[in-house]
Protein backbone atom coordinates (compact mmCIF):
# COMPACT_ATOMS: atom_id res chain seq x y z
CA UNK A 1 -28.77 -93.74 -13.03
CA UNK A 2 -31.35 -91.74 -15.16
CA UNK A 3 -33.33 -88.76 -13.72
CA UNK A 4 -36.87 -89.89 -13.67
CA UNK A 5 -39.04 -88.24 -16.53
CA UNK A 6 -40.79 -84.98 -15.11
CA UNK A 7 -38.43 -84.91 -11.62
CA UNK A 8 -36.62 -81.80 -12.48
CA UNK A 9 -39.94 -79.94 -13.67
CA UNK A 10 -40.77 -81.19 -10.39
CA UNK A 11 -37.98 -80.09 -8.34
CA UNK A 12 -38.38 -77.15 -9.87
CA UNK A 13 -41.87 -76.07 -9.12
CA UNK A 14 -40.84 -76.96 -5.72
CA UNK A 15 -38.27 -74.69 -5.37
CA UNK A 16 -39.96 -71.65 -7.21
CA UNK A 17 -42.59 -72.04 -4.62
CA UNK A 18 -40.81 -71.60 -1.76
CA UNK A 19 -40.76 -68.00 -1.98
CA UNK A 20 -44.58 -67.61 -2.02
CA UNK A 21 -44.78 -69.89 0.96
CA UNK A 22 -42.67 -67.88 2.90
CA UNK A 23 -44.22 -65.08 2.12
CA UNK A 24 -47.56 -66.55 2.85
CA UNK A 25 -46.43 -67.76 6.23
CA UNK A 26 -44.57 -64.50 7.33
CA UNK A 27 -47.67 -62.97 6.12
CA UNK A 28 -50.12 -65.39 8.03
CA UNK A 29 -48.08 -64.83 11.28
CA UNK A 30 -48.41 -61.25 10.77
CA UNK A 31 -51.55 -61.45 10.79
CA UNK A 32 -51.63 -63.74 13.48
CA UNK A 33 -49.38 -61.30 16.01
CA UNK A 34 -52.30 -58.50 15.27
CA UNK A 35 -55.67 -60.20 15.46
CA UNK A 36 -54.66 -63.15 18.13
CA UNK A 37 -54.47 -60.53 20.49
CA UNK A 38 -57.94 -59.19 19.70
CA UNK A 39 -58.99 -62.38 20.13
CA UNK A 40 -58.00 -63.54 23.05
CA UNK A 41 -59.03 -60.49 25.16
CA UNK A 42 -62.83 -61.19 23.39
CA UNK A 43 -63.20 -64.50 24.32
CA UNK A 44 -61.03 -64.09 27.82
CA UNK A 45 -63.00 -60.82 28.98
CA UNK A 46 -66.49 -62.28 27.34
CA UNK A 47 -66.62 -65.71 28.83
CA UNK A 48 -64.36 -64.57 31.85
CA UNK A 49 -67.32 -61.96 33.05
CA UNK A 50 -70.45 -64.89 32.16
CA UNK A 51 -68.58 -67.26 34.55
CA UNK A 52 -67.91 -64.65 37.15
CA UNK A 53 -70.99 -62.40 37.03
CA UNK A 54 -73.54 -66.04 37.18
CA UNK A 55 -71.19 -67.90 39.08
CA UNK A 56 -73.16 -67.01 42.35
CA UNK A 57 -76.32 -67.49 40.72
CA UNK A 58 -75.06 -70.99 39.28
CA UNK A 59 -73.57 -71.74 43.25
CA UNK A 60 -76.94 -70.99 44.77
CA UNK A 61 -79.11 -72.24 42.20
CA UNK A 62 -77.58 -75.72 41.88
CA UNK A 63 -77.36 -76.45 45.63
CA UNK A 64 -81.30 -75.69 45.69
CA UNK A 65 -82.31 -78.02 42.61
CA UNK A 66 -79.49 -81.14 44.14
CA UNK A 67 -81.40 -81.04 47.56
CA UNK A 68 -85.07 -80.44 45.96
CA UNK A 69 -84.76 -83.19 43.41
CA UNK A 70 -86.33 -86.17 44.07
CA UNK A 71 -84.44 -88.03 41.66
CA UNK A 72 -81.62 -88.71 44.33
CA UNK A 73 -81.41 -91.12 47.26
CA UNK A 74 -81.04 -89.59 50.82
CA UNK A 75 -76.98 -91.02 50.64
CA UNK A 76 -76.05 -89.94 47.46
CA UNK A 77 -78.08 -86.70 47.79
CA UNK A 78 -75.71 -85.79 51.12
CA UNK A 79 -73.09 -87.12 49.37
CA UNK A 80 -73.12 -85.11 46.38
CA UNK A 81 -74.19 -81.77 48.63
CA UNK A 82 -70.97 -82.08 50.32
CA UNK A 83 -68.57 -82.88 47.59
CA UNK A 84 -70.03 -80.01 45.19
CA UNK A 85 -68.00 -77.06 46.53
CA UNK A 86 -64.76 -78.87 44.58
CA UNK A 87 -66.30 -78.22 41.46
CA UNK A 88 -68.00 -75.22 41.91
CA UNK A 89 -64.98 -73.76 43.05
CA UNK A 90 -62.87 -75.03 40.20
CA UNK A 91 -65.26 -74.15 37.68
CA UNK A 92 -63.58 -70.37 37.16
CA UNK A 93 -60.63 -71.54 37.62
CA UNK A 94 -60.94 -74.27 34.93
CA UNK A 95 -63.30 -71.94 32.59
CA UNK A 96 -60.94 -68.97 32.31
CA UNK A 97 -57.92 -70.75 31.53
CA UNK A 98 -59.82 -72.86 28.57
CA UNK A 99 -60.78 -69.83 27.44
CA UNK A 100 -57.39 -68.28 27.64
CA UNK A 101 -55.73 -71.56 25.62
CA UNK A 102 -58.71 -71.42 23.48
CA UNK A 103 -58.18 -67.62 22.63
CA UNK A 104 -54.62 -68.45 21.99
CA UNK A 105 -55.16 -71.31 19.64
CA UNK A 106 -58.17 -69.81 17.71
CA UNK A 107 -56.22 -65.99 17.51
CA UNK A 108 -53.36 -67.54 15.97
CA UNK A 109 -54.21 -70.57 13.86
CA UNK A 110 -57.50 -68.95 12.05
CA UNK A 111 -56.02 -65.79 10.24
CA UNK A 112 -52.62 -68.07 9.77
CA UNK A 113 -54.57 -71.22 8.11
CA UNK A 114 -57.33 -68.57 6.65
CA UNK A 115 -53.93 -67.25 4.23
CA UNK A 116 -53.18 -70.03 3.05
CA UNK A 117 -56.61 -71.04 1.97
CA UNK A 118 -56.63 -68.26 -0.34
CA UNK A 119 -54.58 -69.13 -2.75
CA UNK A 120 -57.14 -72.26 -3.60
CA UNK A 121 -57.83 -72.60 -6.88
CA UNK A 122 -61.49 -71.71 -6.60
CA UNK A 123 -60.81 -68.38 -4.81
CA UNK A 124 -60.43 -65.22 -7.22
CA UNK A 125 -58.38 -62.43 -6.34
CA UNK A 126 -56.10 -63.85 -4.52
CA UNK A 127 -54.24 -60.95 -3.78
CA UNK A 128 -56.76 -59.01 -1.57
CA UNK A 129 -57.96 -62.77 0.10
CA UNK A 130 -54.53 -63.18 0.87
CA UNK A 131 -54.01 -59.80 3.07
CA UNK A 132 -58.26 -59.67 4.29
CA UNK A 133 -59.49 -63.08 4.75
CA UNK A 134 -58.94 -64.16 8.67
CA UNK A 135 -59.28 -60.84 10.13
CA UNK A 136 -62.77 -59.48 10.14
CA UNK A 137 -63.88 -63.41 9.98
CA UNK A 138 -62.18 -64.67 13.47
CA UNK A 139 -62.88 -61.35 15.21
CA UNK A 140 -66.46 -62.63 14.06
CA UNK A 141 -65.85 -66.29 14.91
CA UNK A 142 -64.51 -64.68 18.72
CA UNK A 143 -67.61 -63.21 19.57
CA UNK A 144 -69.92 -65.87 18.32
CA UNK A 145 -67.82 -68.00 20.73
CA UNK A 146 -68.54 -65.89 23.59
CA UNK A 147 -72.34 -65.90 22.50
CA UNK A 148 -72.85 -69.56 22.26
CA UNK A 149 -70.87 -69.92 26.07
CA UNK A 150 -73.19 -67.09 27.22
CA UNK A 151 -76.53 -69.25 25.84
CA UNK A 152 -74.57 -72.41 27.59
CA UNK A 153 -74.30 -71.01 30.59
CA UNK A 154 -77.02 -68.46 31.05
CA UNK A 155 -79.89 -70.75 29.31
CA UNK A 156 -78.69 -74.52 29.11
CA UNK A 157 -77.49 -74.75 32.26
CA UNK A 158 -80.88 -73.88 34.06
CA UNK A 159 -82.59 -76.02 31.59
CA UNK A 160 -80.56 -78.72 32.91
CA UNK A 161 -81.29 -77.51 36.32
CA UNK A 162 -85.12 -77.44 36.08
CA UNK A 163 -85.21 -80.61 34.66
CA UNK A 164 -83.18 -82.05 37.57
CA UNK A 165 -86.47 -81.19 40.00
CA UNK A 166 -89.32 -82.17 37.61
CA UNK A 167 -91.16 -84.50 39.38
CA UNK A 168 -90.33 -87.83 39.49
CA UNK A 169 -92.88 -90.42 37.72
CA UNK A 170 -94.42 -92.98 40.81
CA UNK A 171 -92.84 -95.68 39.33
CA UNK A 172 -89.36 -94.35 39.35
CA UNK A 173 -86.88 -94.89 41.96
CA UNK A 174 -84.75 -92.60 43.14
CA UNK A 175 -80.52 -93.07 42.75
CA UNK A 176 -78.73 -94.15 45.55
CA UNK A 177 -75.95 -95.43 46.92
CA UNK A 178 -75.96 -98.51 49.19
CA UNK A 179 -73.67 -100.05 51.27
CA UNK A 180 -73.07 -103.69 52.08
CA UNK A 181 -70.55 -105.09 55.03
CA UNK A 182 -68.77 -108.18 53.65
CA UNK A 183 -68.61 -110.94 56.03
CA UNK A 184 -65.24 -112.26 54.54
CA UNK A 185 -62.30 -112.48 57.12
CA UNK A 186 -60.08 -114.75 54.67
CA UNK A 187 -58.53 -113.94 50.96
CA UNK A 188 -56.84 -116.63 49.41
CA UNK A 189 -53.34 -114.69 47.64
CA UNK A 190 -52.79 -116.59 44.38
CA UNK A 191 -49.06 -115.68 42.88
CA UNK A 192 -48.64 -115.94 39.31
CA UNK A 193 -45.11 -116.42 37.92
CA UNK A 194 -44.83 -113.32 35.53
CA UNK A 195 -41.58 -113.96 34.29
CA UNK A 196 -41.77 -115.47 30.73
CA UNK A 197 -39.79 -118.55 29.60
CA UNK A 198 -36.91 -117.97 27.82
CA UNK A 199 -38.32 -119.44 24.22
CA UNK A 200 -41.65 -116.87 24.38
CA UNK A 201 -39.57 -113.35 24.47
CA UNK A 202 -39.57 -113.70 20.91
CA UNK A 203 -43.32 -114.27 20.53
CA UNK A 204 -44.38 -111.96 23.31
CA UNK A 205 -42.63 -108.67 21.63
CA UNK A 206 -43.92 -109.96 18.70
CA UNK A 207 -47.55 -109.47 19.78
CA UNK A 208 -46.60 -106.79 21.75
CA UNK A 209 -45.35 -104.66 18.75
CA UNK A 210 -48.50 -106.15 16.10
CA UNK A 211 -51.03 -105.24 19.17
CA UNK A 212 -49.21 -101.44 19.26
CA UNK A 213 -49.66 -101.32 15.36
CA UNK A 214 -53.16 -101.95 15.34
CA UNK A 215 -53.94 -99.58 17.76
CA UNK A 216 -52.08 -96.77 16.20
CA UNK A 217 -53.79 -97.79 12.52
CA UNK A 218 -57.25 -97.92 14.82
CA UNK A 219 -56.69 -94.34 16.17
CA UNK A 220 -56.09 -92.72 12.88
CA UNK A 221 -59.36 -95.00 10.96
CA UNK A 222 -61.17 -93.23 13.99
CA UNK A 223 -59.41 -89.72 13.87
CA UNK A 224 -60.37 -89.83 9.77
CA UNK A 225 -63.58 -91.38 10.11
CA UNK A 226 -64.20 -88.92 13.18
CA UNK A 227 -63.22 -85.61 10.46
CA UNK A 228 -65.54 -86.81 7.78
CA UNK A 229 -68.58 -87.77 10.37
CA UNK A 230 -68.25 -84.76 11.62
CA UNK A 231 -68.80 -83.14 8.44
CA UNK A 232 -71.96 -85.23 8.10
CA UNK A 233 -73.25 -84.05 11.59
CA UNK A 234 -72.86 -79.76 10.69
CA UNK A 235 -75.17 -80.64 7.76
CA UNK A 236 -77.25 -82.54 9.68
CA UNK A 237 -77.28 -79.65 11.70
CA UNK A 238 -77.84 -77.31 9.25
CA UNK A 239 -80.35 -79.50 7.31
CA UNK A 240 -82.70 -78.86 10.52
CA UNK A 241 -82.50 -75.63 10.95
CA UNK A 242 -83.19 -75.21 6.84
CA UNK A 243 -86.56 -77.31 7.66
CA UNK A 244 -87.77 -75.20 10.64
CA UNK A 245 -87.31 -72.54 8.61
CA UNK A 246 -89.28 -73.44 5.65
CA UNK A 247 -92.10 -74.86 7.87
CA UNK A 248 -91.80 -71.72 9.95
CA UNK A 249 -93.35 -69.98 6.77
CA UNK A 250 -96.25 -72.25 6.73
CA UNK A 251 -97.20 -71.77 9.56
CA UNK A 252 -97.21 -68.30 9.67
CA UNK A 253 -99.05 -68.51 6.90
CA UNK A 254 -102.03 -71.17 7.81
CA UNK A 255 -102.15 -68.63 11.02
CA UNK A 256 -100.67 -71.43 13.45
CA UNK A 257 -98.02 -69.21 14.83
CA UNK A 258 -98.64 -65.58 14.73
CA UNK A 259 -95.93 -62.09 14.57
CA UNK A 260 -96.85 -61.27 18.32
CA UNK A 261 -95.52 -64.72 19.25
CA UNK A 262 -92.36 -64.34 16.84
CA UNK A 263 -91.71 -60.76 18.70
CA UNK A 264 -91.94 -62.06 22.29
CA UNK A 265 -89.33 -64.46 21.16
CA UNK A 266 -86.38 -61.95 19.90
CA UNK A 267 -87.45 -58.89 22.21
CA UNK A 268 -88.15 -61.10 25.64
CA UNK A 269 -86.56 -64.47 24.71
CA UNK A 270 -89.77 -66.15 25.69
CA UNK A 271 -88.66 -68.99 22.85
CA UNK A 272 -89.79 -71.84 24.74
CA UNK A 273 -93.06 -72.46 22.72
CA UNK A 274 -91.39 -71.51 19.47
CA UNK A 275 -88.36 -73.78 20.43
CA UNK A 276 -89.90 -76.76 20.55
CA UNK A 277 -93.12 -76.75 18.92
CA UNK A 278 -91.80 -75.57 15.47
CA UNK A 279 -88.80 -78.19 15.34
CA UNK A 280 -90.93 -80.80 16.54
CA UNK A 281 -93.22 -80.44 13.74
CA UNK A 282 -90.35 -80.16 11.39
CA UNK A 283 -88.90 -83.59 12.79
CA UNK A 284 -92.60 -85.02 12.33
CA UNK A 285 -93.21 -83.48 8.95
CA UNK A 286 -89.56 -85.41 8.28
CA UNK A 287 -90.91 -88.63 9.65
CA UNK A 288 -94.13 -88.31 7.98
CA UNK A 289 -92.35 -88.42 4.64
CA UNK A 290 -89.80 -90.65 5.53
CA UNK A 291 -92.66 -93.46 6.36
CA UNK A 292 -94.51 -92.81 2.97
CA UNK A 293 -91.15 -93.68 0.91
CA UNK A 294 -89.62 -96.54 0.77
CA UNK A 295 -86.48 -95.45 2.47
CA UNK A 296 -85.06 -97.30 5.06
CA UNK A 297 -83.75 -93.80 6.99
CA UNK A 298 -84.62 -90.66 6.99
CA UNK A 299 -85.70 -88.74 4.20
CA UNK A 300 -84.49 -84.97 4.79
CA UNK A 301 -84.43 -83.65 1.09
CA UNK A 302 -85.57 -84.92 -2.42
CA UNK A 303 -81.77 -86.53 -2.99
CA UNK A 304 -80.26 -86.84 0.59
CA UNK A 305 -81.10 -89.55 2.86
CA UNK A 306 -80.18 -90.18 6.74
CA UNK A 307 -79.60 -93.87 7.96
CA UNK A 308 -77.67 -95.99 10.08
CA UNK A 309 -74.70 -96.30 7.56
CA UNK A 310 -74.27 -92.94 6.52
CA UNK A 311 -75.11 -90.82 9.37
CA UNK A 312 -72.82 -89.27 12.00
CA UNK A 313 -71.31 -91.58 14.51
CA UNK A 314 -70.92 -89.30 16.99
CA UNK A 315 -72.64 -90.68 20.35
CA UNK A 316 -74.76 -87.32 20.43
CA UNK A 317 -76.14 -87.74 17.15
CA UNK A 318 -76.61 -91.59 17.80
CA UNK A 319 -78.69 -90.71 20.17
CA UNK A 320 -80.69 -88.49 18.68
CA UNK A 321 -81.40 -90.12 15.40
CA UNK A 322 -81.33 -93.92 16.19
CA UNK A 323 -85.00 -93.04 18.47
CA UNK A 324 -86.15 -90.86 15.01
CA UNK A 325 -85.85 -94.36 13.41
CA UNK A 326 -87.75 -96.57 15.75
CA UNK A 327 -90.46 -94.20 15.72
CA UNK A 328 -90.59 -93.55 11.69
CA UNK A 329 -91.48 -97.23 11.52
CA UNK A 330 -94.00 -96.57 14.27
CA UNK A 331 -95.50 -93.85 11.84
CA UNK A 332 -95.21 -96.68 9.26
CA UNK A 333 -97.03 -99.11 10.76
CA UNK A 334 -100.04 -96.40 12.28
CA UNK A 335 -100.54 -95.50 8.34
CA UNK A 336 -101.43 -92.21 8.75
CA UNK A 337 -103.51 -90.63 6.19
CA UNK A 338 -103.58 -87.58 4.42
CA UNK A 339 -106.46 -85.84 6.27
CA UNK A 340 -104.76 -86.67 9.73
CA UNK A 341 -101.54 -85.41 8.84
CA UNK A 342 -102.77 -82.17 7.81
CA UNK A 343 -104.60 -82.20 11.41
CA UNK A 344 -101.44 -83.32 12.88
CA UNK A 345 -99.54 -79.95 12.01
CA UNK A 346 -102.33 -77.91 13.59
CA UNK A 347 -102.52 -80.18 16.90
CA UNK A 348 -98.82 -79.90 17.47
CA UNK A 349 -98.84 -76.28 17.44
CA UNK A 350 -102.13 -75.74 19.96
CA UNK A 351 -102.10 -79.00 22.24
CA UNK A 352 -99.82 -80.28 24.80
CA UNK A 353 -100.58 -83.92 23.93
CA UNK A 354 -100.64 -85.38 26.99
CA UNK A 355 -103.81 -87.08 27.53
CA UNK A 356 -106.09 -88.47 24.56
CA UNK A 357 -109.02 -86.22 25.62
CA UNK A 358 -107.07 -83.00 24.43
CA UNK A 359 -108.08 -84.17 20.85
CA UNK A 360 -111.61 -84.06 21.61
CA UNK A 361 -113.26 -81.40 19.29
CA UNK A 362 -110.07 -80.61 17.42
CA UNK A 363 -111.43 -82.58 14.34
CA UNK A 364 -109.44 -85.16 14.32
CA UNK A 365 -110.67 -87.93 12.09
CA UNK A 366 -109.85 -90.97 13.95
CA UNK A 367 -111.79 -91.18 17.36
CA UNK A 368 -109.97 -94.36 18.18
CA UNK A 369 -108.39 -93.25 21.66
CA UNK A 370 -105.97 -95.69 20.98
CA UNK A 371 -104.45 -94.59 17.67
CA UNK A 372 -104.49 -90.90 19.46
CA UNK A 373 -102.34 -92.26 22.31
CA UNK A 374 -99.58 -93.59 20.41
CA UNK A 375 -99.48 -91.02 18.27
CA UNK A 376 -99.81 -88.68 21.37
CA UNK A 377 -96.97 -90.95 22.57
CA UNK A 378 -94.71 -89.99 19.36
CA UNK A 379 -95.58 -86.44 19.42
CA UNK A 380 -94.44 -86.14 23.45
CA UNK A 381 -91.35 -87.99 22.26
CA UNK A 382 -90.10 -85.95 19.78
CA UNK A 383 -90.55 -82.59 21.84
CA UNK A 384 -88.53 -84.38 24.37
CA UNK A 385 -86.11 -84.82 21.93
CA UNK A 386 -86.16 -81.21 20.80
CA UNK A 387 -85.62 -80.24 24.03
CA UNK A 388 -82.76 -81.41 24.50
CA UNK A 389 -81.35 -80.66 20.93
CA UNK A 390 -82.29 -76.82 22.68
CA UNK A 391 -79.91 -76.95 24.97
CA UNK A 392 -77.09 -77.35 22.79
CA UNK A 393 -74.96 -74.02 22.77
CA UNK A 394 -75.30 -73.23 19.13
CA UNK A 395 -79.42 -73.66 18.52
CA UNK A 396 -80.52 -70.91 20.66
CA UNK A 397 -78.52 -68.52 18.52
CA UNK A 398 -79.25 -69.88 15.20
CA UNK A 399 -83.32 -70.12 16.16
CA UNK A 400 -83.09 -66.59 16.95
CA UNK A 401 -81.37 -66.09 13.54
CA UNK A 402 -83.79 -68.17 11.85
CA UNK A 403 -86.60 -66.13 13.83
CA UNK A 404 -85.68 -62.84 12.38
CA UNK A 405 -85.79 -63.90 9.01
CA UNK A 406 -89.42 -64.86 9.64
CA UNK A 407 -89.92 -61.55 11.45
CA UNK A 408 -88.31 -59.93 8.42
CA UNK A 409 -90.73 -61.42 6.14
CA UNK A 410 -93.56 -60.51 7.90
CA UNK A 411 -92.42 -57.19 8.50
CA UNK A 412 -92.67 -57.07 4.34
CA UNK A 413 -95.58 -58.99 3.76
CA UNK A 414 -97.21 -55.92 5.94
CA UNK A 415 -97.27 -58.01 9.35
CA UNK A 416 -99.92 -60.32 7.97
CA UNK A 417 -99.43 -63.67 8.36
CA UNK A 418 -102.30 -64.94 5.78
CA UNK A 419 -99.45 -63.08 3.10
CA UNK A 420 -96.37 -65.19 4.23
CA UNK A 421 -95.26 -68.10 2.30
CA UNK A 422 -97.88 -67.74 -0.63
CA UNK A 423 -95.66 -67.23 -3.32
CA UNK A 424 -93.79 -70.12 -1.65
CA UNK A 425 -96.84 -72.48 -1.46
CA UNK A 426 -96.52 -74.58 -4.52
CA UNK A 427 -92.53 -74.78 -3.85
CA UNK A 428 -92.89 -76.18 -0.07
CA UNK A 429 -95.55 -78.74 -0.67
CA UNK A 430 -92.83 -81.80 -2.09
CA UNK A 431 -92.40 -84.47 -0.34
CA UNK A 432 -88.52 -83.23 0.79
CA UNK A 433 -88.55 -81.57 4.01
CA UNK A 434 -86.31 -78.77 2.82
CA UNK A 435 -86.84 -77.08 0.08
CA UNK A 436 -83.92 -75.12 -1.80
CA UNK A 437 -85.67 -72.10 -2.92
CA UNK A 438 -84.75 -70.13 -5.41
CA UNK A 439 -81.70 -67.76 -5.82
CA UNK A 440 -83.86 -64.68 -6.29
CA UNK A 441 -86.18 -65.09 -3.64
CA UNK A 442 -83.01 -65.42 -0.69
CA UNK A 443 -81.31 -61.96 -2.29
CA UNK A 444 -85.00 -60.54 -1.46
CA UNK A 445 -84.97 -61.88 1.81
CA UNK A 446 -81.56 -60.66 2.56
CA UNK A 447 -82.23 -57.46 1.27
CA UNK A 448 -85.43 -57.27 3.72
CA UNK A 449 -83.12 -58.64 6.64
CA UNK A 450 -80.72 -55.58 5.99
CA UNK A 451 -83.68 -53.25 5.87
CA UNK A 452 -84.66 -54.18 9.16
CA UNK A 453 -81.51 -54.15 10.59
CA UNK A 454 -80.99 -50.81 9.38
CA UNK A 455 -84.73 -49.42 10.51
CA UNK A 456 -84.30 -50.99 14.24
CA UNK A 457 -87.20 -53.04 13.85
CA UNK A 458 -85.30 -56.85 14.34
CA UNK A 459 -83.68 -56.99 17.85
């Protein structure tokens, strides 16, 4: 039998790297034993005191929005009243020990799979990487868990609350349960034989054994496909933010939003214009473009483009983009011109657009009420859409991110918002709703970021 060609250059490389791995994995769990610790008391004693110090609040405050809302039936209203003590009860009980399994998990697999990652070949000096990287970073990654379950709790929840006893539209009808008395006194038993015959024991294991196959080849397609969709939805994500940030500069500078309103957000948290007005123009901006081309998604930068084959197949994001389509074709078909669009981004920003008649003396060029409605109708759309997209755990933290930057900026451009964005006018007015920007002009915004930081002057 001959050795195949290459096997014992093979076997060898194997062998002469089993040293380094154990030495990266003693390492890792090193590491591991001292920052897992760290980590789980952060996220234990950070999410443990949210849930107990609102849990009162959250006991109160629910039972008052279940029997206010008027989205419930009488039955099912009395119904739910008494059976909500189980989970409110359970709800510490359950939160505190995800968070301690949580702690565990995160403490010791980051800094153990962060060692390991060094040694990649695109990371230089491995050496240091090997001993630093997954320290500092999960003690990081700890407490911006503990943030994004403090916005969860402390600002989604409420949200989710208040919209619970919005009033209810005439024409909607309340949930309810109803019961109905059968009037049957006779079921007819039928017995099925579920013995086999003796020829199909063959077949049936068969079939039995092909139908456990394709289920396990189904659950890892959908485990893969599940990784690499994921992926898709962070940029998506990202891609968002990117655009309300970019937009957020033009805004600033056409005077639209102003640094008084950009304060109230970061030193109050009074976000809730900011929050949904400047996404929702970012979203129509996006759709704007989108209708021009002759793309069949959604056109979010000059080379990447969001449709119904390519984007994330997560039901969230489903849900959220598949209603961005419908009403890009709506767009489409309105054929909105240049001079509305530009009055578009101003009416956005100042109306509610709710009623037709809010347009009147805005300068809008079409006076047909019936154009304004629909696109009314769009605009009121969207911002419910942003709305909810608010009340996910990680945007309030990365708008108020993305609002400091701005607040940066305008703390350089000497608090005048007629300076922001004018060196950035000619780069922000493609037809891409992000723009890249250049390398120079982020290491000046970072560098104005740190100043603040340092001066007090960005909460």
């Amino acid at each position: 039998m001959k050795v195949p060609v290459g096997f014992l250059a093979t076997l060898w490389s194997f062998f002469s790297f089993l040293p380094f791995f154990f030495f990266l994995l003693i390492l890792g769990l090193a590491k591991a034993a001292i920052i897992g610790p760290i980590a789980l008391g952060i996220i234990v004693i950070g999410n443990s005191a949210v849930i107990i110090g609102l849990w009162i609040a959250h006991f109160l405050y629910t039972y008052y929005c279940v029997a206010r809302t008027k989205r419930l039936g009488i039955v099912l209203k009395i119904a739910v009243l008494l059976l909500l003590p189980v989970p409110m009860v359970l709800w510490p009980v359950i939160g505190i020990g995800g968070s301690v399994l949580g702690g565990i998990g995160y403490g010791f697999f980051a800094p153990l799979l962060a060692t390991f990652e060094a040694v990649g070949e695109n990371v230089k000096d491995k050496f240091y990487h090997c001993f630093a990287d997954g320290c500092l970073a999960t003690i990081k990654g700890t407490c911006t868990v503990v943030c994004d379950f403090t916005d969860f709790c402390f600002h989604s929840y409420f949200s989710y609350m208040d919209e619970l006893c919005e009033k209810v539209p005439p024409e909607e009808k309340p949930m309810d349960v109803k019961y109905e008395i059968s009037s049957c006194f006779s079921v007819s038993y039928r017995q099925t034989n579920a013995n086999p015959k003796p020829g199909e024991d063959n077949s049936l294991k068969t079939r039995r054994e092909n139908s456990l196959n394709a289920q396990l080849i189904s659950q890892k397609s959908r485990t893969l496909k599940w990784e690499i969709q994921q992926h898709k939805a962070v940029q998506v994500w990202d891609w968002l933010f990117k655009a309300c940030e970019v937009n957020g500069r033009i805004l600033l500078r056409d005077g639209l939003i102003n640094i008084q309103e950009i304060e109230e957000c970061l030193v109050k948290a009074n976000c809730k214009k900011l929050s949904i007005k400047l996404p929702t123009w970012s979203v129509l901006h996006c759709l704007l473009v989108s209708a021009k081309s002759d793309s069949s998604g959604l056109v979010i930068s000059d080379d990447v483009e969001l449709a119904r084959n390519n984007g994330p197949r997560e039901k969230v994001f489903e849900w959220l983009i598949e209603p961005l389509l419908i009403m890009k074709e709506q767009i489409k078909n309105l054929k909105v011109e240049e001079n509305e669009e530009t009055c578009l981004k101003r009416l956005v920003i100042e109306c509610e657009n709710k009623r037709p008649e809010e347009w009147d003396g805005t300068g809008f060029p079409s006076n047909d009420n019936v154009r304004r409605a629909q696109l009314q109708a769009i605009i009121r759309r969207l911002q419910g859409i942003v709305a909810s997209m608010s009340r996910f755990p990680t945007f309030p933290r990365r708008f108020r991110n993305m609002m400091k930057v701005l607040y940066a900026e305008a703390i350089q451009a000497g608090a005048s918002a007629s300076h922001i964005g004018v060196a950035l006018k000619s780069k922000y007015t493609s037809k891409s709703l992000i723009g890249s920007g250049s390398r120079e002009g982020r290491n000046e915004t970072d560098e104005v970021i740190n100043e603040a930081y340092d001066s007090g002057d960005v909460v």
